[in-house]
C-alpha atoms as a PDB file:
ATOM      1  CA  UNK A   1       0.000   0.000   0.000  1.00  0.00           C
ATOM      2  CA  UNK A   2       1.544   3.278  -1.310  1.00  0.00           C
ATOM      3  CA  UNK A   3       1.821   5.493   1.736  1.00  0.00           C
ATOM      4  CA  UNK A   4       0.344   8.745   2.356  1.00  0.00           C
ATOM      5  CA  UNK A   5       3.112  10.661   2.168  1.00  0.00           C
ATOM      6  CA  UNK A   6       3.556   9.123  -1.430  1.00  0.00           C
ATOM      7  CA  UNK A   7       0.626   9.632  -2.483  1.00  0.00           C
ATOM      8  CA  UNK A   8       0.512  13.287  -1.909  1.00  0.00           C
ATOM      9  CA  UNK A   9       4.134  13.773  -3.694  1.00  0.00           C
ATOM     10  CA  UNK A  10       2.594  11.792  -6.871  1.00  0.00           C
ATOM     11  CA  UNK A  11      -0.214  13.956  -6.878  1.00  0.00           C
ATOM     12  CA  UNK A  12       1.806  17.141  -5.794  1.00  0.00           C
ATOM     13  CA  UNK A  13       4.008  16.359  -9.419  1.00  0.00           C
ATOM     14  CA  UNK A  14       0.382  16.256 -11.195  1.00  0.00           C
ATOM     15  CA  UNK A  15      -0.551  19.427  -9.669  1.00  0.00           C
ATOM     16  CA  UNK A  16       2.849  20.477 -11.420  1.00  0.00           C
ATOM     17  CA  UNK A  17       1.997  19.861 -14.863  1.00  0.00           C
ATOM     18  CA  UNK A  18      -1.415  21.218 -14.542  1.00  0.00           C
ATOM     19  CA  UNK A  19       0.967  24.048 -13.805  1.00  0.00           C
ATOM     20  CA  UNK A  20       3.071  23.959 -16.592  1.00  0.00           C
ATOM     21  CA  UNK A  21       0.356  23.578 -19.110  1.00  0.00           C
ATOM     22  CA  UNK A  22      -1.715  26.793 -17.637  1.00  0.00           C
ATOM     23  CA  UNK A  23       1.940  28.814 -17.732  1.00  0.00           C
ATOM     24  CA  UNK A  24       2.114  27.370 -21.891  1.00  0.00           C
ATOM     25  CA  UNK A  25      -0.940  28.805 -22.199  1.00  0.00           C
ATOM     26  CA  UNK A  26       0.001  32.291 -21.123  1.00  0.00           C
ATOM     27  CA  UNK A  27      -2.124  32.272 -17.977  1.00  0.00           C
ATOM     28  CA  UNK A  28      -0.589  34.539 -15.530  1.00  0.00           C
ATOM     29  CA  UNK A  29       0.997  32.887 -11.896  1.00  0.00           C
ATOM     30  CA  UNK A  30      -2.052  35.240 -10.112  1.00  0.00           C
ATOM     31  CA  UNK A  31      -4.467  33.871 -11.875  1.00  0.00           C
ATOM     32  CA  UNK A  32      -3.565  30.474 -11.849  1.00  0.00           C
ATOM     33  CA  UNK A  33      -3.131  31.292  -7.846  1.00  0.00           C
ATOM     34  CA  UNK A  34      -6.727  32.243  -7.758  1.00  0.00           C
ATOM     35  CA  UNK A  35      -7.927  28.939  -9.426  1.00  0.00           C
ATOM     36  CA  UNK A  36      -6.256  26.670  -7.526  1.00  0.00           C
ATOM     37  CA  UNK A  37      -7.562  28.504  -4.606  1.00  0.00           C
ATOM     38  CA  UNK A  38     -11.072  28.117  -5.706  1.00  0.00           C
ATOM     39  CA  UNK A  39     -10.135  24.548  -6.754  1.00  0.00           C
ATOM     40  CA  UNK A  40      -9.080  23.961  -3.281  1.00  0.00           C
ATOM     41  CA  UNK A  41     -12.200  25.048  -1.652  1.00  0.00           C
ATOM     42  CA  UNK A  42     -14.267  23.011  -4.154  1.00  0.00           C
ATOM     43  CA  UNK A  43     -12.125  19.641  -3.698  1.00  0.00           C
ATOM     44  CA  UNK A  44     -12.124  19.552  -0.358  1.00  0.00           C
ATOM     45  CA  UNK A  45     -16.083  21.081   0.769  1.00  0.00           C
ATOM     46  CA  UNK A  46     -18.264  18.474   2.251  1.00  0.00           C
ATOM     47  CA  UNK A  47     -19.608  16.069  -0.203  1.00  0.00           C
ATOM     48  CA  UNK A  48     -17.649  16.644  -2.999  1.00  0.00           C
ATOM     49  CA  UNK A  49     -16.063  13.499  -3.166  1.00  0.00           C
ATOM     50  CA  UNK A  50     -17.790  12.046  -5.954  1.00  0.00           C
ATOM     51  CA  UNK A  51     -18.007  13.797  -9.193  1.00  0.00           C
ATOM     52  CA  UNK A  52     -18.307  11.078 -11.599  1.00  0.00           C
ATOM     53  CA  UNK A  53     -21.963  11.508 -10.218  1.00  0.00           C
ATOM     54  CA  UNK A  54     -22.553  14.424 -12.163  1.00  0.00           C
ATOM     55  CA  UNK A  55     -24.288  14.752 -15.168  1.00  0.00           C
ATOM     56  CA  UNK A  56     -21.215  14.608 -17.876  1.00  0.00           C
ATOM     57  CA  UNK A  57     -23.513  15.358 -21.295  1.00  0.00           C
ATOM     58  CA  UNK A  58     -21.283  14.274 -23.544  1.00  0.00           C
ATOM     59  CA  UNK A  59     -20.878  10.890 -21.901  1.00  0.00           C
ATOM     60  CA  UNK A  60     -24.644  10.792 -21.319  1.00  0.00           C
ATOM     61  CA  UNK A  61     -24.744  11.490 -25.220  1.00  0.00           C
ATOM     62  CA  UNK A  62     -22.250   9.123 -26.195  1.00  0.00           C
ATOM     63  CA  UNK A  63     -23.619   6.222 -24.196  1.00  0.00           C
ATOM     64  CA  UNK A  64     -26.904   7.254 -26.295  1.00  0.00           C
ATOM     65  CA  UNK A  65     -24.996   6.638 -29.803  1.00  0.00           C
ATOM     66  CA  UNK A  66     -23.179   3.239 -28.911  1.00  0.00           C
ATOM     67  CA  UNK A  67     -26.936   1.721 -27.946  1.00  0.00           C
ATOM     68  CA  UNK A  68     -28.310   3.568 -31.218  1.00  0.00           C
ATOM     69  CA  UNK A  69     -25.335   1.871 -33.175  1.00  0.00           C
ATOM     70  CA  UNK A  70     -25.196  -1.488 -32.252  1.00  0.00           C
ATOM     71  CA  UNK A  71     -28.910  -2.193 -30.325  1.00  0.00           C
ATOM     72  CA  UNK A  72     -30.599  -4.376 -33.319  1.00  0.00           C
ATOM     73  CA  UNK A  73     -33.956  -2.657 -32.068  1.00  0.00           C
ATOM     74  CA  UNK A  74     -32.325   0.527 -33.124  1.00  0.00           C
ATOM     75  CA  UNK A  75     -30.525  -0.334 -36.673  1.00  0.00           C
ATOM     76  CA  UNK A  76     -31.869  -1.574 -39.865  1.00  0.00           C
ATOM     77  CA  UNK A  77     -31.342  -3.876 -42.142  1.00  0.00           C
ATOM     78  CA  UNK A  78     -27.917  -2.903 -43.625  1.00  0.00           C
ATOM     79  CA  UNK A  79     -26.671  -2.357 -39.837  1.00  0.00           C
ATOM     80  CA  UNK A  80     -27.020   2.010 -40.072  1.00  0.00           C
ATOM     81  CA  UNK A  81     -28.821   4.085 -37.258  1.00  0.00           C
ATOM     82  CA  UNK A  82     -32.693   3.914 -37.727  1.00  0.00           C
ATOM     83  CA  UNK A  83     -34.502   7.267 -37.928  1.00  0.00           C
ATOM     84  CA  UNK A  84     -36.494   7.885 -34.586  1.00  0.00           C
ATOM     85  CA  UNK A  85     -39.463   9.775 -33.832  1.00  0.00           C
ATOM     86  CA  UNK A  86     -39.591  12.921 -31.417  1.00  0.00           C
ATOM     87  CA  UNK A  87     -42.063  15.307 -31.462  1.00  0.00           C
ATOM     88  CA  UNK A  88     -40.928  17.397 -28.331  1.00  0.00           C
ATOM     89  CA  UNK A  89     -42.323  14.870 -25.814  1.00  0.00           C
ATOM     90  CA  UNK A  90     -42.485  11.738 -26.972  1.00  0.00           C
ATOM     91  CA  UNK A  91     -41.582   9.258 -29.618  1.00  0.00           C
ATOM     92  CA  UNK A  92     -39.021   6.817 -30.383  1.00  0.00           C
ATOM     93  CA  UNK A  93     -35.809   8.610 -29.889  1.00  0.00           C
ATOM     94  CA  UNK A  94     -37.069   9.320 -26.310  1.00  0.00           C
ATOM     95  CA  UNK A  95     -37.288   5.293 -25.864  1.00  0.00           C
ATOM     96  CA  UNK A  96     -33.822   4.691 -26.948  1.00  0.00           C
ATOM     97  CA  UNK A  97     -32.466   7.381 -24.362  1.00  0.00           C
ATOM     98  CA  UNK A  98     -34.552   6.484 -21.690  1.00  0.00           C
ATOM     99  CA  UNK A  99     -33.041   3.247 -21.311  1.00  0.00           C
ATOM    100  CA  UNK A 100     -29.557   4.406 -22.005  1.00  0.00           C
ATOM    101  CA  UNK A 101     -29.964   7.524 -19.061  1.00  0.00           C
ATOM    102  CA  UNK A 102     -32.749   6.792 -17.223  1.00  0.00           C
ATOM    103  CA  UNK A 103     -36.379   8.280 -17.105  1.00  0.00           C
ATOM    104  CA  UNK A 104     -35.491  11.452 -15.236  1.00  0.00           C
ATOM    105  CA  UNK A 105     -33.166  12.984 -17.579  1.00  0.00           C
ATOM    106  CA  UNK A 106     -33.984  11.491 -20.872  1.00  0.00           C
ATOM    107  CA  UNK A 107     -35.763  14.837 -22.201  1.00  0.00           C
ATOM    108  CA  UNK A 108     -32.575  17.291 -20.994  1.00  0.00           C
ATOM    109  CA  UNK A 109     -30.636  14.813 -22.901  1.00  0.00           C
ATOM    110  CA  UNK A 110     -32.335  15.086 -25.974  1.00  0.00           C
ATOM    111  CA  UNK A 111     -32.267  18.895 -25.412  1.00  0.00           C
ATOM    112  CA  UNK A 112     -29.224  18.477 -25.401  1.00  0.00           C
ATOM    113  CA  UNK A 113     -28.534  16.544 -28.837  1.00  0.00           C
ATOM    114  CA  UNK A 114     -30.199  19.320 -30.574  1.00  0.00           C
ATOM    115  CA  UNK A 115     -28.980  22.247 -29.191  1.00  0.00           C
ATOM    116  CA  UNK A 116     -25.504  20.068 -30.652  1.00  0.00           C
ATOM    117  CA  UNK A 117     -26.854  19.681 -33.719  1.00  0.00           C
ATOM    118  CA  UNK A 118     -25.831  16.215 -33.283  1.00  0.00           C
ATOM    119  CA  UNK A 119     -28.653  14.677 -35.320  1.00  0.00           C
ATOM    120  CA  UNK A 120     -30.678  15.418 -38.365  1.00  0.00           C
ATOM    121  CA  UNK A 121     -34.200  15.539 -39.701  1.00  0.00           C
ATOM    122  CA  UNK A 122     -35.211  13.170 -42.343  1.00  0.00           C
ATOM    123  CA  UNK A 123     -38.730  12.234 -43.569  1.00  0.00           C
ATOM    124  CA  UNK A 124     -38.880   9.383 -41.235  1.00  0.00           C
ATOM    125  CA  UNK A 125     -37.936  10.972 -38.385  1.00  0.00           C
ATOM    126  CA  UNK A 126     -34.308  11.967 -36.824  1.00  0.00           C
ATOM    127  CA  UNK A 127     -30.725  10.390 -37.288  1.00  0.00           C
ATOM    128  CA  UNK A 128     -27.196  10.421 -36.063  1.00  0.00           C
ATOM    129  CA  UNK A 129     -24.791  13.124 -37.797  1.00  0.00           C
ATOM    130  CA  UNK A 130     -21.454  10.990 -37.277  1.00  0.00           C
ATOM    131  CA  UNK A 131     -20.331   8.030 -35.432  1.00  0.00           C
ATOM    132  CA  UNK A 132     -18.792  10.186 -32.657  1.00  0.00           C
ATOM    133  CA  UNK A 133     -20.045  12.847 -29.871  1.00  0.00           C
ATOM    134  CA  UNK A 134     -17.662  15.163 -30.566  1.00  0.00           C
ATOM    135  CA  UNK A 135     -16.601  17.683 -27.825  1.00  0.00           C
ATOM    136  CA  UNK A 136     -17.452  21.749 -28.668  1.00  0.00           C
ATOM    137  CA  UNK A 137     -15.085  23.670 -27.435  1.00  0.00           C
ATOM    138  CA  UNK A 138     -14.477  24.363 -23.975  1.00  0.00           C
ATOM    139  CA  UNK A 139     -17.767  24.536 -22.393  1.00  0.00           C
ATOM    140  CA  UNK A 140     -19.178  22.929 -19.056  1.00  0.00           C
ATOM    141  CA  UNK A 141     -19.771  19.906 -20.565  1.00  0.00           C
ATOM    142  CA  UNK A 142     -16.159  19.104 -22.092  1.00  0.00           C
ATOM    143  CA  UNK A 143     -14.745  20.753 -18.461  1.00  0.00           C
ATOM    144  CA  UNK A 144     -16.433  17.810 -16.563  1.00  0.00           C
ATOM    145  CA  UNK A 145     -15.373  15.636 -19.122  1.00  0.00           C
ATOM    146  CA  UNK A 146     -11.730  16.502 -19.053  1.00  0.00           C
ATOM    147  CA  UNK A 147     -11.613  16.451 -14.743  1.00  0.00           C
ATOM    148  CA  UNK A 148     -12.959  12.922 -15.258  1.00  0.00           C
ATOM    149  CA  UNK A 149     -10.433  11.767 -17.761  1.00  0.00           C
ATOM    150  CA  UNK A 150      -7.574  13.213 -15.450  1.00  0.00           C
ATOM    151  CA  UNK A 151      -9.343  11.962 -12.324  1.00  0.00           C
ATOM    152  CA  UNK A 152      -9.648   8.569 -14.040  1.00  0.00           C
ATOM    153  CA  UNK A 153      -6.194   8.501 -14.980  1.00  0.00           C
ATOM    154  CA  UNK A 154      -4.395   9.043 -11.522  1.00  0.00           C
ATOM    155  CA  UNK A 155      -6.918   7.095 -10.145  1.00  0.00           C
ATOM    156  CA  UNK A 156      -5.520   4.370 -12.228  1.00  0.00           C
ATOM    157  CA  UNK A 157      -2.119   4.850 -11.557  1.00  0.00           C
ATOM    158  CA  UNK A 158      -2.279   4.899  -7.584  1.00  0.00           C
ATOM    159  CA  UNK A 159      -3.995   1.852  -7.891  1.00  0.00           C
ATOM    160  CA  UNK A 160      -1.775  -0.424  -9.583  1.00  0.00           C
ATOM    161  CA  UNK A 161       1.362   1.446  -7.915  1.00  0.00           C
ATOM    162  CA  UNK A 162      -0.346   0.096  -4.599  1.00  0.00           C
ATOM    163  CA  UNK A 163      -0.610  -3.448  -6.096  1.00  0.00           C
ATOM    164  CA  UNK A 164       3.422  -2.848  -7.417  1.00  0.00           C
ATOM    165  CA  UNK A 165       1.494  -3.665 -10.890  1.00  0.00           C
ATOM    166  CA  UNK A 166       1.474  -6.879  -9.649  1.00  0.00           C
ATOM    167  CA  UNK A 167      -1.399  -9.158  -9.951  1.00  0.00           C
ATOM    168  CA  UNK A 168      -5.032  -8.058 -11.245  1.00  0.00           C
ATOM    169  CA  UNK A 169      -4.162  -4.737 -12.110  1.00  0.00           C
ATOM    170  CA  UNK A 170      -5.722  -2.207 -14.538  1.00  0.00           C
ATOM    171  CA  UNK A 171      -4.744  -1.374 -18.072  1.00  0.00           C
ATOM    172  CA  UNK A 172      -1.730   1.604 -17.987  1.00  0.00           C
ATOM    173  CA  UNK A 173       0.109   1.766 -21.000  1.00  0.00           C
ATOM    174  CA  UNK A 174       2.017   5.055 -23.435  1.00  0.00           C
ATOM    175  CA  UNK A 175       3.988   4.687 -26.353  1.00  0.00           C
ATOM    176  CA  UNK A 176       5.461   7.687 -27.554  1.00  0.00           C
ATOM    177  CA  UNK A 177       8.733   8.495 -29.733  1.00  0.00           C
ATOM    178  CA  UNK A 178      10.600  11.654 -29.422  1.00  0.00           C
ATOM    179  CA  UNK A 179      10.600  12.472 -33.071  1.00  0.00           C
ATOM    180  CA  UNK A 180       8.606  11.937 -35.252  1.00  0.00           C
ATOM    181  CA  UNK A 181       8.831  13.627 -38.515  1.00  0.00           C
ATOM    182  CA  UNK A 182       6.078  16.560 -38.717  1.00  0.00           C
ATOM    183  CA  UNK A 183       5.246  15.675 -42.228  1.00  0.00           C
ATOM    184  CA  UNK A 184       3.612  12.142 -40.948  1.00  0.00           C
ATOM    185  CA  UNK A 185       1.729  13.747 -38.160  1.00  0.00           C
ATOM    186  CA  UNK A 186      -1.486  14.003 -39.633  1.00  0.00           C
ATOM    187  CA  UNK A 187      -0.806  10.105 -40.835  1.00  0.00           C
ATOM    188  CA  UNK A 188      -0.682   9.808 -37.106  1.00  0.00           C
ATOM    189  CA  UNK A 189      -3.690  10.777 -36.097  1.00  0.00           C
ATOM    190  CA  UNK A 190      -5.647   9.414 -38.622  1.00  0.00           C
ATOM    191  CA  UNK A 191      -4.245   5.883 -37.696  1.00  0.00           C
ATOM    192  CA  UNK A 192      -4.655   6.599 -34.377  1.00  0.00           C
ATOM    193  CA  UNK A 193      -7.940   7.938 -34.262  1.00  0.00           C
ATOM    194  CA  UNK A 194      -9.331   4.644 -36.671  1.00  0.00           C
ATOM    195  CA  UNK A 195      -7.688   2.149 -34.568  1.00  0.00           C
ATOM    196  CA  UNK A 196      -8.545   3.862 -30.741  1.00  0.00           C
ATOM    197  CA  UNK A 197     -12.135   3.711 -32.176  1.00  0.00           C
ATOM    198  CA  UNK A 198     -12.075   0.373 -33.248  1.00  0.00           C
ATOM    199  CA  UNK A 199     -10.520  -0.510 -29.787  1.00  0.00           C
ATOM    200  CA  UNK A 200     -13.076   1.828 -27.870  1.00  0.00           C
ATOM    201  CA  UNK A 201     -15.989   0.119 -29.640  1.00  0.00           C
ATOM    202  CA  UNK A 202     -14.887  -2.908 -28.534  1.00  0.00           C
ATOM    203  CA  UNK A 203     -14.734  -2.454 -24.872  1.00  0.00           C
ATOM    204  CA  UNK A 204     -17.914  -0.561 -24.987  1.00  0.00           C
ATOM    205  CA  UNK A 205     -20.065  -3.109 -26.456  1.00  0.00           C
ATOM    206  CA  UNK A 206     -18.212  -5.946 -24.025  1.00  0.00           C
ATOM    207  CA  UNK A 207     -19.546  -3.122 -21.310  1.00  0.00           C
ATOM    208  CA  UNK A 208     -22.671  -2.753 -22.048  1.00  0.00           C
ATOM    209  CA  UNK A 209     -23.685  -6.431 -22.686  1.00  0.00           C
ATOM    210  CA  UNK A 210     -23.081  -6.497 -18.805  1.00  0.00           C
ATOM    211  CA  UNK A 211     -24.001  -3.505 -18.064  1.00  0.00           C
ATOM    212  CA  UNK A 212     -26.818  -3.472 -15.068  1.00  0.00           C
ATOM    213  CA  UNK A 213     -29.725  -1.130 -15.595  1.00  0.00           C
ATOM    214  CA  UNK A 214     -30.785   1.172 -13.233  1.00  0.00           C
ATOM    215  CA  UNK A 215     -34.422  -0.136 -12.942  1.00  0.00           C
ATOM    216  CA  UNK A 216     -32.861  -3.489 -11.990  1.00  0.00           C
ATOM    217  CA  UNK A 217     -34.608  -4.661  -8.720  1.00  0.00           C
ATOM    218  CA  UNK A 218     -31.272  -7.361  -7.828  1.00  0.00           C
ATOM    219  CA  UNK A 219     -29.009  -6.190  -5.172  1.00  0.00           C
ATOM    220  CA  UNK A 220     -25.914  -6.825  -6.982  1.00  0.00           C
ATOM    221  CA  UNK A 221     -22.572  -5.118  -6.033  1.00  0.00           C
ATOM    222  CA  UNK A 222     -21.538  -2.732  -8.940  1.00  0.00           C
ATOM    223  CA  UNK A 223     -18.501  -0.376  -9.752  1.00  0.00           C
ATOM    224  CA  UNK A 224     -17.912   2.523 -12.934  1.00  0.00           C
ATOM    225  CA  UNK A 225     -15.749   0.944 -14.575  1.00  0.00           C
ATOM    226  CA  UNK A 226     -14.402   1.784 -18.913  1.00  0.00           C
ATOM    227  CA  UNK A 227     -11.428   3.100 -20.632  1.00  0.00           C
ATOM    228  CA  UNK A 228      -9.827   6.421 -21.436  1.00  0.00           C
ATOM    229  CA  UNK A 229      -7.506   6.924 -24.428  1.00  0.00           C
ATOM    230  CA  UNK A 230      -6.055   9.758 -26.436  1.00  0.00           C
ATOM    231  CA  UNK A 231      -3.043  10.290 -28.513  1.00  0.00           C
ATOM    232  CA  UNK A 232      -0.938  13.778 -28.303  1.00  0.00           C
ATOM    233  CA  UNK A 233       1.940  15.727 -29.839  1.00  0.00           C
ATOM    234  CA  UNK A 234       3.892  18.277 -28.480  1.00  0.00           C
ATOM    235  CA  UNK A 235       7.279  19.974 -29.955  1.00  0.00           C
ATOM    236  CA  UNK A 236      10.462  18.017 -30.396  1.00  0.00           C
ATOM    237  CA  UNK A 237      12.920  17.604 -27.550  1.00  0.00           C
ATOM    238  CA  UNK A 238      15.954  17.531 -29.920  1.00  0.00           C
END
């Protein structure tokens, strides 16, 4: 077990390239001090331990398209998206995310998917845009999204550094060389883009096939669990 001590220098060096990246960014020391500040009060106020229980749209919405793509009551014949109905209240499309979200939250959802422009009219009804729920800047949404992904991460890490990534531990991997040629960049995120889709697809429809849903009346021990991945580039070392 990784000591507390240990634990508060790994996450001390973490705080330290949140640091670095706000300084690349031009954001001045004072108001980098401020944010932490507020970031401090927020972190550590009474019941604030769990944010993964708060509503993250755009993993609400992407849930929604990996049941619209692969659910057989929600594709036709050829394997595509099937146009659903919505008519502001009801209709088919409110079906689909009601058992992806839940009851409670299945309108604001669809709110939301609009106000994207995520999906399109057709004669028959409405239908996915693209394959992926894209991000849109830096809004609320992607915020959440993003303190997830880098809660998620050193989440991961303390965990198997307690186990000595030993044993049952969870997948931690980079591969990265220091330079690569700029003209086969955008060769690299093409191929990584395809195949982390293909490999995100994958895990997501192993997920959901054991996914529990939340109307289920069995008292069965449950945990999140899923995958984060993202490829990066930054300027040369040499």
């Amino acid at each position: 077990m990784i000591s507390r001590h240990k634990r508060a220098k790994y996450l001390g060096e973490a705080l330290t390239a949140v640091c670095e990246l706000m300084r690349s960014y031009g954001i001045s020391k004072t108001v980098a001090e401020r944010e932490f500040r507020e970031a401090l009060s927020r972190g550590y106020a009474v019941g604030s331990l769990r944010p993964s229980r708060q509503v993250r749209p755009i993993t609400l919405l992407a849930d929604v398209w990996g049941r619209w793509f692969i659910d057989k009551r929600y594709v036709d014949a050829e394997g595509s998206p099937r146009a659903l109905t919505w008519n502001g209240e009801k209709g088919t499309l409110h079906t689909l995310v009601k058992q992806v979200v839940g009851p409670h939250i299945a309108h604001s959802v669809i709110e939301e998917m609009l106000a994207r422009k995520l999906v399109k009219k057709v004669a028959s009804g409405w239908v996915p845009k693209s394959k992926v729920v894209a991000p849109s800047g830096i809004d609320i949404a992607q915020i959440r999204r993003t303190a997830t992904m880098m809660g998620r991460l050193l989440q991961t890490v303390a965990y198997n550094s307690g186990l000595k990534y030993r044993g049952n531990v969870l997948l931690e991997v980079m591969v990265q060389v220091p330079r690569l040629p700029t003209r086969d960049l955008s060769h690299f995120k093409r191929f990584a883009k395809a195949q982390g889709l293909i490999f995100a697809k994958t895990v997501d429809d192993w997920l959901e096939t054991r996914n529990i849903r939340r109307t289920s009346k069995k008292r069965i021990p449950t945990r999140e669990a899923g995958i984060v991945a993202f490829a990066f580039e930054q300027p040369s070392v040499s």
